[in-house]
C-alpha atoms as a PDB file:
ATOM      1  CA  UNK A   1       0.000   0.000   0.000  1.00  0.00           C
ATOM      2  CA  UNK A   2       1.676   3.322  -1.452  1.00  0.00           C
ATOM      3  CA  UNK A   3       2.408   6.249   1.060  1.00  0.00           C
ATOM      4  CA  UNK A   4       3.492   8.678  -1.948  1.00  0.00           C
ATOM      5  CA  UNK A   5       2.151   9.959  -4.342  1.00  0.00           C
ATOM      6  CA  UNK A   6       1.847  13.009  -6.797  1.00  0.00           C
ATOM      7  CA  UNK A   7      -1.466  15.155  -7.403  1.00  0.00           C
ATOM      8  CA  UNK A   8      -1.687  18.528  -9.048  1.00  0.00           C
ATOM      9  CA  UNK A   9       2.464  19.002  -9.154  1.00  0.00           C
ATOM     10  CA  UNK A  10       3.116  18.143  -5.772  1.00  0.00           C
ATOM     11  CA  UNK A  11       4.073  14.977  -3.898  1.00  0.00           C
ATOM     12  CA  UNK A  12       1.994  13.999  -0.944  1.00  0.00           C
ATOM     13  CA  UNK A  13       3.498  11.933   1.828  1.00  0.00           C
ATOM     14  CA  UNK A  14       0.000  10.493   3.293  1.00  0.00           C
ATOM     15  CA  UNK A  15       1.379   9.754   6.898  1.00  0.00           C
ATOM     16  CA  UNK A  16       2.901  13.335   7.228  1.00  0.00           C
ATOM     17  CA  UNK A  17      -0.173  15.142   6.255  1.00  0.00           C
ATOM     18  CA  UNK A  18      -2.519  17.132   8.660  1.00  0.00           C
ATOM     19  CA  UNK A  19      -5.762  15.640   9.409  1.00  0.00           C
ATOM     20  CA  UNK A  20      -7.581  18.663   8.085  1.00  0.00           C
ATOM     21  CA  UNK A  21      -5.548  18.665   5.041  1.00  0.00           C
ATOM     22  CA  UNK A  22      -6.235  14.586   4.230  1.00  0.00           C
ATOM     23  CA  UNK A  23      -9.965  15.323   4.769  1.00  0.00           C
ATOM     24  CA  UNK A  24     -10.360  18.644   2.905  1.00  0.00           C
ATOM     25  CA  UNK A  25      -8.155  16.451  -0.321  1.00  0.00           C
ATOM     26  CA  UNK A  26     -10.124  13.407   0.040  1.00  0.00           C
ATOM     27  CA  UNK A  27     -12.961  15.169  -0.150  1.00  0.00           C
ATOM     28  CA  UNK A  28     -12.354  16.148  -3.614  1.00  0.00           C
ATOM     29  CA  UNK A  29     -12.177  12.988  -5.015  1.00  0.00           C
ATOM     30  CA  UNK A  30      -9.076  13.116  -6.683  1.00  0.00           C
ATOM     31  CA  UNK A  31      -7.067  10.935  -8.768  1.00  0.00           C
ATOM     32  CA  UNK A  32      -3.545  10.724  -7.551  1.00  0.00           C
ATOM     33  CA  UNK A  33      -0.706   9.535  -9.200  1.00  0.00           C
ATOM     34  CA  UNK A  34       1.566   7.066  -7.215  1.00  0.00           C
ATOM     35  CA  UNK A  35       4.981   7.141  -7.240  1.00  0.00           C
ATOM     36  CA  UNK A  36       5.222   3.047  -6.635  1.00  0.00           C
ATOM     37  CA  UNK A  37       4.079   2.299 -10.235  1.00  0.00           C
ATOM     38  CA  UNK A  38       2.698   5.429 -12.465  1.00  0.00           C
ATOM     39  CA  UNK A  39      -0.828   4.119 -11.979  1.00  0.00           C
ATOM     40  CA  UNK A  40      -3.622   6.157 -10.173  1.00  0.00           C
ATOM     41  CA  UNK A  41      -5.216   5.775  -7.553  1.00  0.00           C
ATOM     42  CA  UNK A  42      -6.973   7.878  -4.337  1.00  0.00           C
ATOM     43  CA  UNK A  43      -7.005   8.150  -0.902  1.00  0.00           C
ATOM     44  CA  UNK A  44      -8.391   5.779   1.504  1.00  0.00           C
ATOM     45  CA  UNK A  45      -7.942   6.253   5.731  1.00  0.00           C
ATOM     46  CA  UNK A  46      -7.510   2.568   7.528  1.00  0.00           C
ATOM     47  CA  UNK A  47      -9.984   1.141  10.368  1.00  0.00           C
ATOM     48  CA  UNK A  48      -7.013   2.204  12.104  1.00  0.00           C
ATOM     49  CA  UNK A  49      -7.044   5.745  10.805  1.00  0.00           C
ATOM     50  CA  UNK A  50      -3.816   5.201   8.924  1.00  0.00           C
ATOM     51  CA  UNK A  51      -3.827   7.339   5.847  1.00  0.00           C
ATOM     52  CA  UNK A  52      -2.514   5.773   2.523  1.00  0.00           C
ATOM     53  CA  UNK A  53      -3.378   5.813  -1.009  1.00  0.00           C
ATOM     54  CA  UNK A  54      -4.904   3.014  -2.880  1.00  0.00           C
ATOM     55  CA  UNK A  55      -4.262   1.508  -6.598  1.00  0.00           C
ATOM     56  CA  UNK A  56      -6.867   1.973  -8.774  1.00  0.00           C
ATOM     57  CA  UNK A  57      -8.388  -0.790 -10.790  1.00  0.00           C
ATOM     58  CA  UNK A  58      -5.506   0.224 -13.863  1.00  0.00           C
ATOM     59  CA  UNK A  59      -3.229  -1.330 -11.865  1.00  0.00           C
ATOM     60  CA  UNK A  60      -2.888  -5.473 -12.400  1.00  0.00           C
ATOM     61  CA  UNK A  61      -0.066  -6.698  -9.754  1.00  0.00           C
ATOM     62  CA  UNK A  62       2.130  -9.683 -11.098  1.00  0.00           C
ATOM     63  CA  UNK A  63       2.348 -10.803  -7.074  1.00  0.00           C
ATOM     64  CA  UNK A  64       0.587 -10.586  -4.120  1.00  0.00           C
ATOM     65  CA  UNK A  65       0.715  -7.718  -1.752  1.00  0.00           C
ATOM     66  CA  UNK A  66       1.238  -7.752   1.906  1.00  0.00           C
ATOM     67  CA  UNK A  67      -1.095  -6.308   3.938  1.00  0.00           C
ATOM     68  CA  UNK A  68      -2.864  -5.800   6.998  1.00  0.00           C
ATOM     69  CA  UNK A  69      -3.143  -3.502  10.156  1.00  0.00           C
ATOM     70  CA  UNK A  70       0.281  -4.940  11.542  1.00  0.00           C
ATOM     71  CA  UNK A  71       2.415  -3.790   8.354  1.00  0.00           C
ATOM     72  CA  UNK A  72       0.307   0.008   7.917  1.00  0.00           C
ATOM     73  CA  UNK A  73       1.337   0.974  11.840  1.00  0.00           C
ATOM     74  CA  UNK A  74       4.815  -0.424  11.207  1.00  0.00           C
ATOM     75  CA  UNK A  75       5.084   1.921   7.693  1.00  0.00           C
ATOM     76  CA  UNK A  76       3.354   5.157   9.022  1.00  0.00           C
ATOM     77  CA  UNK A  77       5.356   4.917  13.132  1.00  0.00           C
ATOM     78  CA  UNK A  78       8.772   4.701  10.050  1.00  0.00           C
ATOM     79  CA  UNK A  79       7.721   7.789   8.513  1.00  0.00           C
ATOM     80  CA  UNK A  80       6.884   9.913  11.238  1.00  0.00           C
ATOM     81  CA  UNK A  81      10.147   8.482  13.270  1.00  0.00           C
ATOM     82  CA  UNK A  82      12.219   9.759  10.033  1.00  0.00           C
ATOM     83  CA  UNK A  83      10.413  12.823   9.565  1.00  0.00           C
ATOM     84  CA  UNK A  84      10.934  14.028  13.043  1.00  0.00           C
ATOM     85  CA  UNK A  85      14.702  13.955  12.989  1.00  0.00           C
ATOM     86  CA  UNK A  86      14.306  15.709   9.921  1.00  0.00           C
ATOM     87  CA  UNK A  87      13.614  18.567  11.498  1.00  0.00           C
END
């Protein structure tokens, strides 16, 4: 599950985005482009309220992709760790 990805000339890091700001661009409906692949795809916000972007139905995988609740806490704790000592 993709945590990048570009929309409207700028890249969006989904984990590192305000809660305001993920609502107000979900809202919208847009088609984002993610950086994994090319393909589109959109936002979607977990069970667990972990934001991340989805493939759209373009995209046909060649193998299976982990997931689950485990793996979307592990990715999103990374990027907030990384983007703390950042500043």
């Amino acid at each position: 599950m993709p945590l990048r990805a570009f929309f409207a000339g700028r890249e969006l890091l989904a984990p590192l985005m305000s809660d305001e700001e993920w609502l107000n661009l979900k809202a919208q409906r847009p088609k984002v482009r993610l950086c994994c692949c090319d393909s589109t795809g959109y936002l979607r916000t977990s069970k667990l309220g972990t934001k991340h972007f989805v493939h759209g139905k373009d995209r046909i995988f060649d193998t299976p992709r982990p997931k689950g609740a485990r793996i979307l806490g592990s990715i999103s704790r990374t990027y907030l760790y990384f983007a703390a000592i950042k500043e």
